[in-house]
ModelCIF file with pLDDT and N, C-alpha, C, O atoms, coordinates in Angstrom:
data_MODEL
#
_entry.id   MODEL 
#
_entity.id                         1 
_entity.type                       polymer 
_entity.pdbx_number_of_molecules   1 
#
_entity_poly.entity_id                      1 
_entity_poly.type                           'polypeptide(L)' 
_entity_poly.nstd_linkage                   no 
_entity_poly.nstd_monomer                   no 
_entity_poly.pdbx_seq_one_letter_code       
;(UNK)(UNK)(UNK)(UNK)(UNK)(UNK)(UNK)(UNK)(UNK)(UNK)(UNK)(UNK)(UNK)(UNK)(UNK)(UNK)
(UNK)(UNK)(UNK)(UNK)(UNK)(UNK)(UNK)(UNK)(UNK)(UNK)(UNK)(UNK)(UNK)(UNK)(UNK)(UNK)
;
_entity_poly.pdbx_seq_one_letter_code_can   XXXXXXXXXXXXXXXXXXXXXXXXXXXXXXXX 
_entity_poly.pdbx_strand_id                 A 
#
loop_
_entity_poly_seq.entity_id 
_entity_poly_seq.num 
_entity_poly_seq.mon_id 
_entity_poly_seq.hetero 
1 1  UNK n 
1 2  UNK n 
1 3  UNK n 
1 4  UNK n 
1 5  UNK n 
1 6  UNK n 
1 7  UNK n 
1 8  UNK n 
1 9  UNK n 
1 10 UNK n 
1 11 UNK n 
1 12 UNK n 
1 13 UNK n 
1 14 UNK n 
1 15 UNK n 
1 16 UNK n 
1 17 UNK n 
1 18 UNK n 
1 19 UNK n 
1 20 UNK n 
1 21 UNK n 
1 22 UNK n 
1 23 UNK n 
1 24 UNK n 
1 25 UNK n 
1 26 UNK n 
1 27 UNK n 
1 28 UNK n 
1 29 UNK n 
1 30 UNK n 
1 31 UNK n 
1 32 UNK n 
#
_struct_asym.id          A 
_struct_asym.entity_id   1 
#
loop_
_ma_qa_metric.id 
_ma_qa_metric.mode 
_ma_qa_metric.name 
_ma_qa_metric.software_group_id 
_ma_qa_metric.type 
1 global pLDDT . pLDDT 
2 local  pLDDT . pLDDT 
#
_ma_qa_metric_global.metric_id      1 
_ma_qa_metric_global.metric_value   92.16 
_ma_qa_metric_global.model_id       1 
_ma_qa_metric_global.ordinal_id     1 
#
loop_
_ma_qa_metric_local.label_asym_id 
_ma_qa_metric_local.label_comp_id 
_ma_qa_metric_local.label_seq_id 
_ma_qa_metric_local.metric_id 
_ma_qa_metric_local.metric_value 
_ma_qa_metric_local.model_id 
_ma_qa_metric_local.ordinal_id 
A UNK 1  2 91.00 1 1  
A UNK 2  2 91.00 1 2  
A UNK 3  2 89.00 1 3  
A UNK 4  2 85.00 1 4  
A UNK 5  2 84.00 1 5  
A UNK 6  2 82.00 1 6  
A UNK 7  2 79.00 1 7  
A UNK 8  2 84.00 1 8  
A UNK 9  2 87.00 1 9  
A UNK 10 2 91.00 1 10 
A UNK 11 2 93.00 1 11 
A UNK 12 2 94.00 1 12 
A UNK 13 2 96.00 1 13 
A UNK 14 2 96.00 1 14 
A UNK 15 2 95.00 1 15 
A UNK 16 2 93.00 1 16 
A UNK 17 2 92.00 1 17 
A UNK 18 2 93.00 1 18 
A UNK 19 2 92.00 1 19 
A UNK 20 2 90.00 1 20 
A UNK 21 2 93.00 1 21 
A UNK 22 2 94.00 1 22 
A UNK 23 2 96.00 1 23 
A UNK 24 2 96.00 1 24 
A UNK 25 2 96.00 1 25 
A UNK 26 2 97.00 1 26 
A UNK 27 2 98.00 1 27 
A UNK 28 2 98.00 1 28 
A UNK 29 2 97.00 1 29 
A UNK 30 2 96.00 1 30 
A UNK 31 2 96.00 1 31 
A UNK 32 2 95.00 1 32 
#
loop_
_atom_site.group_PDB 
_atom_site.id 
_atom_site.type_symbol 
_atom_site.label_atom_id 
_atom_site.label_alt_id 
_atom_site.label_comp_id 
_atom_site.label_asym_id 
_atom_site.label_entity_id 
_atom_site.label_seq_id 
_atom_site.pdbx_PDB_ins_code 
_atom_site.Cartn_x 
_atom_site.Cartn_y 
_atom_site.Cartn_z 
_atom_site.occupancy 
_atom_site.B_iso_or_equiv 
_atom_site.pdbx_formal_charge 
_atom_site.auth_seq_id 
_atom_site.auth_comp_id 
_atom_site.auth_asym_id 
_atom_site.auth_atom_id 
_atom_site.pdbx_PDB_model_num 
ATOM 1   N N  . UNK A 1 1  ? 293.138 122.466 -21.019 1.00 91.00 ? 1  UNK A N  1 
ATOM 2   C CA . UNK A 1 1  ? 292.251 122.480 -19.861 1.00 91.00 ? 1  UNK A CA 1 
ATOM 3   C C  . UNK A 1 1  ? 290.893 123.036 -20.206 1.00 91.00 ? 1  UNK A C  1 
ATOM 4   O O  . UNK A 1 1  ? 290.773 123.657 -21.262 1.00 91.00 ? 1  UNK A O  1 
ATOM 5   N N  . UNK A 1 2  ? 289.918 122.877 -19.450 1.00 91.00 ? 2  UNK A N  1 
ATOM 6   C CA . UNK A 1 2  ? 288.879 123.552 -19.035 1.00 91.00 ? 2  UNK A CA 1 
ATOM 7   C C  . UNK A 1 2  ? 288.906 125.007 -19.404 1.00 91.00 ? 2  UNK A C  1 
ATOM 8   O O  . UNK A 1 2  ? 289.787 125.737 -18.950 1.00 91.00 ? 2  UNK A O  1 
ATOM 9   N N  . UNK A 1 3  ? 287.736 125.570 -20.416 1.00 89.00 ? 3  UNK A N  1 
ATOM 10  C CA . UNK A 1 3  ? 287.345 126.887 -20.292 1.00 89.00 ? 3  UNK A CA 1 
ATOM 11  C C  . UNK A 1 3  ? 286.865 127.411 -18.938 1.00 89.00 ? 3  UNK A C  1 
ATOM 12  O O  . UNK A 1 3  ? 285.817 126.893 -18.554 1.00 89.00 ? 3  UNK A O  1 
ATOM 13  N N  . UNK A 1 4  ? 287.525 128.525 -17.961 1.00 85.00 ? 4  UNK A N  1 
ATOM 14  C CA . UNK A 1 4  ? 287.328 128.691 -16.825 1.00 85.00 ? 4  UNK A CA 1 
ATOM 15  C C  . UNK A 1 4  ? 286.872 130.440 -16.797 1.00 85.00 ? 4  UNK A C  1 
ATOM 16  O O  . UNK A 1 4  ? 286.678 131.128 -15.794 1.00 85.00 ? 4  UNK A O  1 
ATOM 17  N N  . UNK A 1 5  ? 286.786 130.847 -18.212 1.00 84.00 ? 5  UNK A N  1 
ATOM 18  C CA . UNK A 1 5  ? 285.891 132.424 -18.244 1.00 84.00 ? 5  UNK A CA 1 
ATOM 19  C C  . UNK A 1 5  ? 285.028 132.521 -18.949 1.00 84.00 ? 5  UNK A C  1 
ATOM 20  O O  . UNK A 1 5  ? 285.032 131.970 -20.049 1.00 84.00 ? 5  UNK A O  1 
ATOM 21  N N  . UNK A 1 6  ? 284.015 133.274 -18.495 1.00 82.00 ? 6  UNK A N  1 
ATOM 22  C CA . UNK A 1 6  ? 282.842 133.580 -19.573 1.00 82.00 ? 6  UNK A CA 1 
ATOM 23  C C  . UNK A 1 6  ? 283.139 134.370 -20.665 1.00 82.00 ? 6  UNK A C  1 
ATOM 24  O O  . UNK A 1 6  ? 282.362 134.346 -21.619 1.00 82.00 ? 6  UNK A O  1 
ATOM 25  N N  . UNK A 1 7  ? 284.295 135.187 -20.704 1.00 79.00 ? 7  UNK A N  1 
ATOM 26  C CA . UNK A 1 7  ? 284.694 136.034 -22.244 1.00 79.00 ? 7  UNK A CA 1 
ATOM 27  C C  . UNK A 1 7  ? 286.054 135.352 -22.919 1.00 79.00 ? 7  UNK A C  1 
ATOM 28  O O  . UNK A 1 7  ? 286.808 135.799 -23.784 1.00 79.00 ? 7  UNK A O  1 
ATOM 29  N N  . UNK A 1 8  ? 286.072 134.196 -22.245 1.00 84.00 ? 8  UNK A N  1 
ATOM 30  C CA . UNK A 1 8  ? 287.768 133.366 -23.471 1.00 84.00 ? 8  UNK A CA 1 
ATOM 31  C C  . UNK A 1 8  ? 286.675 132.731 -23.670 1.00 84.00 ? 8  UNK A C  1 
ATOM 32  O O  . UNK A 1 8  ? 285.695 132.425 -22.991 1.00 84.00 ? 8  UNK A O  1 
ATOM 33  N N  . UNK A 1 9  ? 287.221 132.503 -25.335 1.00 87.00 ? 9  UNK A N  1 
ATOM 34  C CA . UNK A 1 9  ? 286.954 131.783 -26.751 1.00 87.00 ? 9  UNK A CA 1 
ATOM 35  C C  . UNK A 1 9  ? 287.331 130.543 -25.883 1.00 87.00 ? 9  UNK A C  1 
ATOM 36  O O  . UNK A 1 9  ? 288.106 130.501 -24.928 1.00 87.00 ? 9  UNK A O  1 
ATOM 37  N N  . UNK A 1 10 ? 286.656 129.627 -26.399 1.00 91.00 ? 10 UNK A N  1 
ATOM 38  C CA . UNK A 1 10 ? 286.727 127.807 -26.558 1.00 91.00 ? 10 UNK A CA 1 
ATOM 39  C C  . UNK A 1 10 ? 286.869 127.345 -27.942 1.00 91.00 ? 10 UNK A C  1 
ATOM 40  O O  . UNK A 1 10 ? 286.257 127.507 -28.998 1.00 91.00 ? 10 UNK A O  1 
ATOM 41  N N  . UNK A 1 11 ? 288.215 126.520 -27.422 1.00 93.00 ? 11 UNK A N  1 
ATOM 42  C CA . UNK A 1 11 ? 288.337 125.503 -28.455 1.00 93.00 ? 11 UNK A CA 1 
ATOM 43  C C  . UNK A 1 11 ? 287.215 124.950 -28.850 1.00 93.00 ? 11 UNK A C  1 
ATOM 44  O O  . UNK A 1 11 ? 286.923 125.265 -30.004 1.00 93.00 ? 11 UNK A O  1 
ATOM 45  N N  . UNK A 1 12 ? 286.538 124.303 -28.372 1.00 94.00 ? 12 UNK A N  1 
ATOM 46  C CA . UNK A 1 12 ? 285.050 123.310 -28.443 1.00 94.00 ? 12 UNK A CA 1 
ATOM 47  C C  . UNK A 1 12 ? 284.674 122.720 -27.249 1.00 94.00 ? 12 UNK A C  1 
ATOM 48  O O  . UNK A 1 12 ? 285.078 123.116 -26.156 1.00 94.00 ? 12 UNK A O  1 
ATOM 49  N N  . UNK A 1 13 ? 283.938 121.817 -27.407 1.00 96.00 ? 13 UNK A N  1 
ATOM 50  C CA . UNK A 1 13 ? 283.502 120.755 -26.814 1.00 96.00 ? 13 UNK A CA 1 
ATOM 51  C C  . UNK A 1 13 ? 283.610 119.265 -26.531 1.00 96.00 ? 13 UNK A C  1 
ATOM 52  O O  . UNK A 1 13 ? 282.835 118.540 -27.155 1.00 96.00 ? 13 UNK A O  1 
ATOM 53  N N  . UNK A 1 14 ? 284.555 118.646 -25.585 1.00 96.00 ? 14 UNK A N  1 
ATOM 54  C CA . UNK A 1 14 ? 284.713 117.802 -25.923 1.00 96.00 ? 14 UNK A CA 1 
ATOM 55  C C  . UNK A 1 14 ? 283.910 116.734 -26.012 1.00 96.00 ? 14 UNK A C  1 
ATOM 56  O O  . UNK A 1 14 ? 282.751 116.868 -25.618 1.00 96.00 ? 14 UNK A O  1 
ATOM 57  N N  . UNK A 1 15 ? 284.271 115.677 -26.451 1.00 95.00 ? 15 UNK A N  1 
ATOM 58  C CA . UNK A 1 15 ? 283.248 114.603 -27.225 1.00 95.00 ? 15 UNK A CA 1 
ATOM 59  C C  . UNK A 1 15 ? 282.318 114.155 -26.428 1.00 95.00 ? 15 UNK A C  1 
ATOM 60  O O  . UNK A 1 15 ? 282.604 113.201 -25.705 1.00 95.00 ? 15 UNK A O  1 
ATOM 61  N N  . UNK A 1 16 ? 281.166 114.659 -26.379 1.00 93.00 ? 16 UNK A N  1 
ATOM 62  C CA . UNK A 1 16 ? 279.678 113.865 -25.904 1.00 93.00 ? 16 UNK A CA 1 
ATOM 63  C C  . UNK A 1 16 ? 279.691 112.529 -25.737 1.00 93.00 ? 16 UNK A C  1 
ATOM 64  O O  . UNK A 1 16 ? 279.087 111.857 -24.900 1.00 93.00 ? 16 UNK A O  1 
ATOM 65  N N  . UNK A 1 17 ? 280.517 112.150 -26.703 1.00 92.00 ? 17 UNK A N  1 
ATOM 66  C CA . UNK A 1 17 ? 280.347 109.976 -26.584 1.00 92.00 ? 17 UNK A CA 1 
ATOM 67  C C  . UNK A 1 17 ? 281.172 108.952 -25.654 1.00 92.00 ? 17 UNK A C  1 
ATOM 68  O O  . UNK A 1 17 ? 280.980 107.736 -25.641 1.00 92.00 ? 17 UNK A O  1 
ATOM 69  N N  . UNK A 1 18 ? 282.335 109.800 -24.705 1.00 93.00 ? 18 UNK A N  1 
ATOM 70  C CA . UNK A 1 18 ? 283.066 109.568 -24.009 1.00 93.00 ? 18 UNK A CA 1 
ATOM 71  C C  . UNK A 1 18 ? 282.399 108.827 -23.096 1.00 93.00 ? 18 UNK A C  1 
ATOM 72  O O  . UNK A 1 18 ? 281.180 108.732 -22.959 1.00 93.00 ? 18 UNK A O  1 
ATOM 73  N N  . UNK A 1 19 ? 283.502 108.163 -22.309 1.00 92.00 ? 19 UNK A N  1 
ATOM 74  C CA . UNK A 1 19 ? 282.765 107.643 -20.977 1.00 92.00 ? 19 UNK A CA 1 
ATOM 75  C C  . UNK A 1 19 ? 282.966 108.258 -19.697 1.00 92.00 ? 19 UNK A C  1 
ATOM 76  O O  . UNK A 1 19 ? 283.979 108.928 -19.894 1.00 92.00 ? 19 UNK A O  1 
ATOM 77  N N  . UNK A 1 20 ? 282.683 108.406 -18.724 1.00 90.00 ? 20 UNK A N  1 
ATOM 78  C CA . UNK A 1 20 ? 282.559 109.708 -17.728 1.00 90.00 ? 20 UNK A CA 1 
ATOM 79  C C  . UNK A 1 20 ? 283.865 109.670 -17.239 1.00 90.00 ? 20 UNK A C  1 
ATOM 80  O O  . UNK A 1 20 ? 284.287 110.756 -16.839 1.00 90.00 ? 20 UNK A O  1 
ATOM 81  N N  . UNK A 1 21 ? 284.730 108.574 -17.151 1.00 93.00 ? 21 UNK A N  1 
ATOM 82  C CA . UNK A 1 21 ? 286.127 109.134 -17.201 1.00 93.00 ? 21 UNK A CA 1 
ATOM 83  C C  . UNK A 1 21 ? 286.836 110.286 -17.823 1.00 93.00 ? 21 UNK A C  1 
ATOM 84  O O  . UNK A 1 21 ? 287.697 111.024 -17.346 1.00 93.00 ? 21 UNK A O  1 
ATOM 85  N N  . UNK A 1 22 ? 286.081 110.265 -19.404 1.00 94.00 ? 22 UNK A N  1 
ATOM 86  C CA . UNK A 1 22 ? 286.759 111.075 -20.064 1.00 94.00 ? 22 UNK A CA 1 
ATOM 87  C C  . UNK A 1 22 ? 287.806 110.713 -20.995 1.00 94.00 ? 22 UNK A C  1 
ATOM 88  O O  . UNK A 1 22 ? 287.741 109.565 -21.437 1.00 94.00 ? 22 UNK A O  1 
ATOM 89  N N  . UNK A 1 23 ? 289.000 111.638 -21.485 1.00 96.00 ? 23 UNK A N  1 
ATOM 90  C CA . UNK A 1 23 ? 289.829 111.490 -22.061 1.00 96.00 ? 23 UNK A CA 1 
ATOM 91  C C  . UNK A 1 23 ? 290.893 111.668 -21.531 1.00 96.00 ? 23 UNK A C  1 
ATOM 92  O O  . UNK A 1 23 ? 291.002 112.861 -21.247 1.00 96.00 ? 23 UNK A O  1 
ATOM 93  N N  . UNK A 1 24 ? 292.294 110.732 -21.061 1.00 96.00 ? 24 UNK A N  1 
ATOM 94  C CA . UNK A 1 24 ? 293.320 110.662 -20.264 1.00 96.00 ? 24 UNK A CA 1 
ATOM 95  C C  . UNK A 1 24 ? 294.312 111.545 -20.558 1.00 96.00 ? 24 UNK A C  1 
ATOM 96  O O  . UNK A 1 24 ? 294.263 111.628 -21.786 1.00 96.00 ? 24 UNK A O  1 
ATOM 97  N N  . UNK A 1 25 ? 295.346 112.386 -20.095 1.00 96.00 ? 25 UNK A N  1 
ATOM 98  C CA . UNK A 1 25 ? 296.193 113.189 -20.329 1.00 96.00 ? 25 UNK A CA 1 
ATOM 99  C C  . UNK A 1 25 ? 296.814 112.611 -21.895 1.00 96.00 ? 25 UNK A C  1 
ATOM 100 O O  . UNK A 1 25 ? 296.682 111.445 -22.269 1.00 96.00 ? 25 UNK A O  1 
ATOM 101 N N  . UNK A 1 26 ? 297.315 113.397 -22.470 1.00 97.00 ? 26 UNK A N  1 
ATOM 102 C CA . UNK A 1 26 ? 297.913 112.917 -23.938 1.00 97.00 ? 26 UNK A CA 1 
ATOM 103 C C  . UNK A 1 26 ? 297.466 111.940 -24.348 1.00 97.00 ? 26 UNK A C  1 
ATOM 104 O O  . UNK A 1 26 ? 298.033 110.851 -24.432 1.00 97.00 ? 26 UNK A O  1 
ATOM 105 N N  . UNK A 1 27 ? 296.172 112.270 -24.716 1.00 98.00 ? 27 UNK A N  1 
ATOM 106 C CA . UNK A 1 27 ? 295.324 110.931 -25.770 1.00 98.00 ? 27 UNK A CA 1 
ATOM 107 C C  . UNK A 1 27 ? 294.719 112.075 -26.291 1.00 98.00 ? 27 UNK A C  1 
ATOM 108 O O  . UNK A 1 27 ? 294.601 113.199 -25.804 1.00 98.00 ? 27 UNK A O  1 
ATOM 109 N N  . UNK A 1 28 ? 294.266 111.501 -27.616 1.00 98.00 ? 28 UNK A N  1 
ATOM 110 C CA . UNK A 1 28 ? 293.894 112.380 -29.016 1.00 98.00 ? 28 UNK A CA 1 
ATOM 111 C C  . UNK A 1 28 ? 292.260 111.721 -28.804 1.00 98.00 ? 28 UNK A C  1 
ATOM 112 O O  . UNK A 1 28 ? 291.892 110.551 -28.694 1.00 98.00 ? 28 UNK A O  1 
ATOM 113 N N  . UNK A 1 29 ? 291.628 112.771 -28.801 1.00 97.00 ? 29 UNK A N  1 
ATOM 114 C CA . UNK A 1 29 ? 289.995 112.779 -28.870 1.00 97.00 ? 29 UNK A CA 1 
ATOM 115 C C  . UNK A 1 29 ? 289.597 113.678 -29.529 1.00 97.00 ? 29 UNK A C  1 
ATOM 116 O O  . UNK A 1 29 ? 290.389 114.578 -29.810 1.00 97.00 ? 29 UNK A O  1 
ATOM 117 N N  . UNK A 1 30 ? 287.931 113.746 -30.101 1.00 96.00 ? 30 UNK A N  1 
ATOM 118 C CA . UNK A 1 30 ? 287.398 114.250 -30.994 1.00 96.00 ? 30 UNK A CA 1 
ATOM 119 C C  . UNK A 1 30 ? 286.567 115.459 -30.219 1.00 96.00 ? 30 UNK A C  1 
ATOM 120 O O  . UNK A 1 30 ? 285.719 115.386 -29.330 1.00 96.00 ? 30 UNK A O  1 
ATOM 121 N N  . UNK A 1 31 ? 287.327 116.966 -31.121 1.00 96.00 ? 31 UNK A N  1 
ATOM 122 C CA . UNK A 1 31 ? 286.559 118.184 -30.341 1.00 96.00 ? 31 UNK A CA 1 
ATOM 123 C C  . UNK A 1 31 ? 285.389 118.384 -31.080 1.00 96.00 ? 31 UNK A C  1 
ATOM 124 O O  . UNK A 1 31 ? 285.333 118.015 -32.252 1.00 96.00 ? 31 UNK A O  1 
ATOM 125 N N  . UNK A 1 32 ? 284.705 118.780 -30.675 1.00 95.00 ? 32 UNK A N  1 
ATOM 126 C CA . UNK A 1 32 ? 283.139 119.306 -31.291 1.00 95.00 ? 32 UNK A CA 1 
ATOM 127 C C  . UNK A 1 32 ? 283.317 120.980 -31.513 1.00 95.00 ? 32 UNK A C  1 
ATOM 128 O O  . UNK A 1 32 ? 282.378 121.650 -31.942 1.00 95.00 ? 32 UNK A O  1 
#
């Protein structure tokens, strides 16, 4: 999910190149 605090660590960012849908539950996308 979503980083939802200002002091938890993030995985990353997910991929800028997506389409505004996004990425669907259990599909493999590229973290930044």
């Amino acid at each position: 999910g979503y980083n939802n605090t200002t002091d938890t660590a993030s995985a990353g960012v997910v991929d800028e190149h997506l389409t505004s849908a996004g990425v669907a539950n259990n599909d493999v996308f590229w973290l930044t």
